[in-house]
PDB file of N, CA and C in Angstrom:
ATOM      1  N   UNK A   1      17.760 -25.142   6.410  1.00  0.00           N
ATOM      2  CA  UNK A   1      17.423 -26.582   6.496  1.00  0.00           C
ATOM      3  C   UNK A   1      17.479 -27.239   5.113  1.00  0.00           C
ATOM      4  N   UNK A   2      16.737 -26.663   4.424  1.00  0.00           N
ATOM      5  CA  UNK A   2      16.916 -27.065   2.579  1.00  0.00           C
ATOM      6  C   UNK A   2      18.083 -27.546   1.867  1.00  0.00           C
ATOM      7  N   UNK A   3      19.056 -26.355   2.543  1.00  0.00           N
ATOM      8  CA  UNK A   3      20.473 -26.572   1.926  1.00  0.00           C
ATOM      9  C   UNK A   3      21.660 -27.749   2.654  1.00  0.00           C
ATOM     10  N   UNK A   4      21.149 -27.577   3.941  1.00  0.00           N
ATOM     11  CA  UNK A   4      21.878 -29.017   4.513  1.00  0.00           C
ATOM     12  C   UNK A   4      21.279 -30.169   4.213  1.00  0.00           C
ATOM     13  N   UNK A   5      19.955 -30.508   3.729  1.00  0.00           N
ATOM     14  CA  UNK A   5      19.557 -31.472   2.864  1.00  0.00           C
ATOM     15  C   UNK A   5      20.129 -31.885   1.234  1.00  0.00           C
ATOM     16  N   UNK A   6      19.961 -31.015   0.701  1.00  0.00           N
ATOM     17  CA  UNK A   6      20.564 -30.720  -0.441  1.00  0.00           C
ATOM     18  C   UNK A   6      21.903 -30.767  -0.609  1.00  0.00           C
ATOM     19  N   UNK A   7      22.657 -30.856   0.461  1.00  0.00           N
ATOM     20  CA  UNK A   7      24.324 -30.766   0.496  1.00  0.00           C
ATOM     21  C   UNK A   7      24.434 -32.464   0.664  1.00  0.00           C
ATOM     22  N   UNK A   8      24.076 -32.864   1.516  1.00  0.00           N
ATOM     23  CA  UNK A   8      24.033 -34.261   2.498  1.00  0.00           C
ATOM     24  C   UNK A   8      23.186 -35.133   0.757  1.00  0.00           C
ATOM     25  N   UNK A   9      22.661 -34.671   0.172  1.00  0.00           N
ATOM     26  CA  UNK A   9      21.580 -35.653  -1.584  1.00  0.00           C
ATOM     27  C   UNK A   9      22.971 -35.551  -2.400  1.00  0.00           C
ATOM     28  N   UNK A  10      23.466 -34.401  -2.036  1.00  0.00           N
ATOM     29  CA  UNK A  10      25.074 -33.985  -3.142  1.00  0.00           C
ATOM     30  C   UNK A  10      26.168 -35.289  -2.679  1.00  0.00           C
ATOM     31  N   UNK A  11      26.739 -35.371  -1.723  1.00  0.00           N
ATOM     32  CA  UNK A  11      27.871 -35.796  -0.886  1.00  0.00           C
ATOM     33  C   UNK A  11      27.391 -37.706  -1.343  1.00  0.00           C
ATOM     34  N   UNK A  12      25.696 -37.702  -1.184  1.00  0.00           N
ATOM     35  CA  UNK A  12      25.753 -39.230  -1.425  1.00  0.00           C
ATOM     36  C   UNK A  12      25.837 -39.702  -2.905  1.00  0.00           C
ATOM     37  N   UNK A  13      25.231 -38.763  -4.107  1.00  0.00           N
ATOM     38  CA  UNK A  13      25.132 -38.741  -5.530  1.00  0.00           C
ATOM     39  C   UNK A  13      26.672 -38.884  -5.476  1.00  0.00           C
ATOM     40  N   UNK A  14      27.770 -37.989  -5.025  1.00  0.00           N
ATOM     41  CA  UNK A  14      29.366 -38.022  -5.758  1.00  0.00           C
ATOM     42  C   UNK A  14      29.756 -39.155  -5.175  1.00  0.00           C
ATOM     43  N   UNK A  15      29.247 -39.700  -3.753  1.00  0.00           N
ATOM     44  CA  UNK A  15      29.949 -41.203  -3.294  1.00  0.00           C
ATOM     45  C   UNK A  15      29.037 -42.042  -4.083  1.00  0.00           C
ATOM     46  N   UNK A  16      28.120 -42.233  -4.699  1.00  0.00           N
ATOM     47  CA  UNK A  16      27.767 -43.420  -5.511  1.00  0.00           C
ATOM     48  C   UNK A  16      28.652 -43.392  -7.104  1.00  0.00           C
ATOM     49  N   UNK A  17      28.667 -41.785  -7.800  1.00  0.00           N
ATOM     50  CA  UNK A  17      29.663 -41.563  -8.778  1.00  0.00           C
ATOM     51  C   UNK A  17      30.859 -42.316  -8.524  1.00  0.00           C
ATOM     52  N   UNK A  18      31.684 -41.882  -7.286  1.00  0.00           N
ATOM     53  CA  UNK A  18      33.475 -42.136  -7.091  1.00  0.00           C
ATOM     54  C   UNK A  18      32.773 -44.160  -7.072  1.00  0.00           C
ATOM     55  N   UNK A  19      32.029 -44.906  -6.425  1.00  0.00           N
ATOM     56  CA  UNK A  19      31.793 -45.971  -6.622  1.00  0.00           C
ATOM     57  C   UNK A  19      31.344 -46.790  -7.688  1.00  0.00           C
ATOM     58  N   UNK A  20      31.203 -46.514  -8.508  1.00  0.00           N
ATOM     59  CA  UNK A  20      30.622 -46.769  -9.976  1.00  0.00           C
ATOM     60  C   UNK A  20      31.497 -46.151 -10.487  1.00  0.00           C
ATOM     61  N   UNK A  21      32.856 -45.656 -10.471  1.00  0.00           N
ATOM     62  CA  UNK A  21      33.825 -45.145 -11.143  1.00  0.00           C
ATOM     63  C   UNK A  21      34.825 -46.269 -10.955  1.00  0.00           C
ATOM     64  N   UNK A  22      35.292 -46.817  -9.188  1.00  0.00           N
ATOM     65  CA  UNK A  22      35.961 -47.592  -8.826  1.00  0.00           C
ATOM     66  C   UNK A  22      35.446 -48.756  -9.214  1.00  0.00           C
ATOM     67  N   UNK A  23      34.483 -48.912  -9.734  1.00  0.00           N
ATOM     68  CA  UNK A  23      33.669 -51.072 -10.144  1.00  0.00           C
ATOM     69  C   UNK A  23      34.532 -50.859 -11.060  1.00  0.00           C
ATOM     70  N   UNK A  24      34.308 -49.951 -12.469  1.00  0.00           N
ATOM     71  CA  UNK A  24      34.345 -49.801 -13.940  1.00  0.00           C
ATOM     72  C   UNK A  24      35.866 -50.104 -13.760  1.00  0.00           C
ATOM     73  N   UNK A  25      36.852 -49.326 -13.239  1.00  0.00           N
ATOM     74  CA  UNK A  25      38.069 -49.020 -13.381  1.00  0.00           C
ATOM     75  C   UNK A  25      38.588 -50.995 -13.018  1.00  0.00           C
ATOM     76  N   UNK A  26      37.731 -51.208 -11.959  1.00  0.00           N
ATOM     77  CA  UNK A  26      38.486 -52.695 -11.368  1.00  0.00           C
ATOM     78  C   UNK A  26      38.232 -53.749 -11.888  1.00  0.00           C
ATOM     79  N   UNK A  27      36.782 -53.641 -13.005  1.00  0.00           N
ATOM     80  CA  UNK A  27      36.525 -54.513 -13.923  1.00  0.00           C
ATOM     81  C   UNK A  27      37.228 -54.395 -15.082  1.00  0.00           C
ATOM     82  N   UNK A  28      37.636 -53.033 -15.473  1.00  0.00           N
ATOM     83  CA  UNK A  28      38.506 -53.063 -16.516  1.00  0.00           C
ATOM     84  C   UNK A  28      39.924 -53.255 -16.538  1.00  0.00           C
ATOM     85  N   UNK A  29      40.668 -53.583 -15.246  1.00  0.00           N
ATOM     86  CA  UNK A  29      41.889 -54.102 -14.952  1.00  0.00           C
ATOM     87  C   UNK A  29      41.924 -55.253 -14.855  1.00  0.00           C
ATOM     88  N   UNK A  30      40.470 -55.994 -14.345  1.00  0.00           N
ATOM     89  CA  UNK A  30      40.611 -57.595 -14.099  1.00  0.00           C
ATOM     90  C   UNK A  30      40.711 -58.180 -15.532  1.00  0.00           C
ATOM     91  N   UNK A  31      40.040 -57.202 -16.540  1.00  0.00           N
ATOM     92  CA  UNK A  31      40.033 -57.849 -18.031  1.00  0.00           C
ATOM     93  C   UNK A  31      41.030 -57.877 -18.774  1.00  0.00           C
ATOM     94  N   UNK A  32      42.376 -56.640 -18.218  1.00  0.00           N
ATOM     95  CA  UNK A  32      42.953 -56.883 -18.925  1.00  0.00           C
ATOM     96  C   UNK A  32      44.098 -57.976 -18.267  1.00  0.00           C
ATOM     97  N   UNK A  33      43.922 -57.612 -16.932  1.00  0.00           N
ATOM     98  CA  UNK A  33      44.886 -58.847 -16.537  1.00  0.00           C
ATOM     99  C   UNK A  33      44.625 -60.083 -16.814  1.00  0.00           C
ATOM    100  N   UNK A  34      43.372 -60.310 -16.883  1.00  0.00           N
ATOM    101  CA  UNK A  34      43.386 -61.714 -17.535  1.00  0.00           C
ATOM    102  C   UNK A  34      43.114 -61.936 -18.334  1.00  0.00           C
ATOM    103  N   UNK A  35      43.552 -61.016 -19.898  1.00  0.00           N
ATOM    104  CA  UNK A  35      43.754 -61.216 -21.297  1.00  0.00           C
ATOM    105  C   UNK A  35      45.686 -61.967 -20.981  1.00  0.00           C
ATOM    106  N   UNK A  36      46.028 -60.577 -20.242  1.00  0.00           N
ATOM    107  CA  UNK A  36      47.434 -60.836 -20.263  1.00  0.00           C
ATOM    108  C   UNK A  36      48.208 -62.133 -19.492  1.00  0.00           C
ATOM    109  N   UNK A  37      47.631 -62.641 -18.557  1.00  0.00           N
ATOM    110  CA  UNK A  37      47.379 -63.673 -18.030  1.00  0.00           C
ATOM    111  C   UNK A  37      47.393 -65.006 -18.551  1.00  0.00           C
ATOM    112  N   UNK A  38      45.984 -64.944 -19.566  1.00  0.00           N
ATOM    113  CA  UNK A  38      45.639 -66.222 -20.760  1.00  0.00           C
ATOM    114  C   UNK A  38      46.642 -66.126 -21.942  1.00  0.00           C
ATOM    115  N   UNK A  39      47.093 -65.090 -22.294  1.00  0.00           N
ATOM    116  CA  UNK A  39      48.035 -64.671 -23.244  1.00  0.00           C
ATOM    117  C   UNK A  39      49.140 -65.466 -23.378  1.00  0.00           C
ATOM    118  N   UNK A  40      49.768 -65.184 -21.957  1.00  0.00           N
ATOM    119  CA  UNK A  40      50.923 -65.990 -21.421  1.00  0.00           C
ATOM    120  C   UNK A  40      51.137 -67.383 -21.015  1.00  0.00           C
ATOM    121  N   UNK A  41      50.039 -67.646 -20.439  1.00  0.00           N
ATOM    122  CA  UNK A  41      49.709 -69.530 -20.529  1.00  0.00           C
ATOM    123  C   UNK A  41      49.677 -70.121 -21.864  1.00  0.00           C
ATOM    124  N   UNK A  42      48.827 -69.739 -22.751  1.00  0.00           N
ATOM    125  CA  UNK A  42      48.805 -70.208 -24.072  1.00  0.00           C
ATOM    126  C   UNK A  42      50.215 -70.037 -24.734  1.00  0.00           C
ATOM    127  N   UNK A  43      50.992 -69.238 -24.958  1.00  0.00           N
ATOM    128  CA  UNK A  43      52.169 -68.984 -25.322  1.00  0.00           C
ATOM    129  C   UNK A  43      53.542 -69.968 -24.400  1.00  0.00           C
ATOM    130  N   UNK A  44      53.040 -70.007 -23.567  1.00  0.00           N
ATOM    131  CA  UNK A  44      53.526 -71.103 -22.942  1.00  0.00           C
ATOM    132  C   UNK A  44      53.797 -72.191 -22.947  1.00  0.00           C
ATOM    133  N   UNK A  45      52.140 -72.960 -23.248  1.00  0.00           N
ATOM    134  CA  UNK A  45      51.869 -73.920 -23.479  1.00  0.00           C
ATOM    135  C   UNK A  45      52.261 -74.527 -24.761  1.00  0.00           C
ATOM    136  N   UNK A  46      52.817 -73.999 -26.076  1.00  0.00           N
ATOM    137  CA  UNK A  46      52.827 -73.833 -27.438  1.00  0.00           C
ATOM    138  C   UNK A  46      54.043 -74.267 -27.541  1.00  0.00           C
TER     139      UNK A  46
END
């Protein structure tokens, strides 16, 4: 009983990890896309 508890505390700890892996990764693509984004308007605009 212990260990199917303990398996089932495991399975939700690595799905909150893989989710807090996927924010970081999608916040750090939105930043750079919209460096590269503003980059290109301004250069544009010039």
């Amino acid at each position: 009983l212990n260990n199917s508890k303990l398996s089932l505390l495991d399975i939700s700890r690595k799905r909150v990890a893989i989710q807090d892996l996927i924010i970081t990764l999608t916040e750090n693509i939105g930043k750079s896309a919209y460096k590269i984004v503003s980059e290109r308007l301004v250069l544009e605009t010039l």
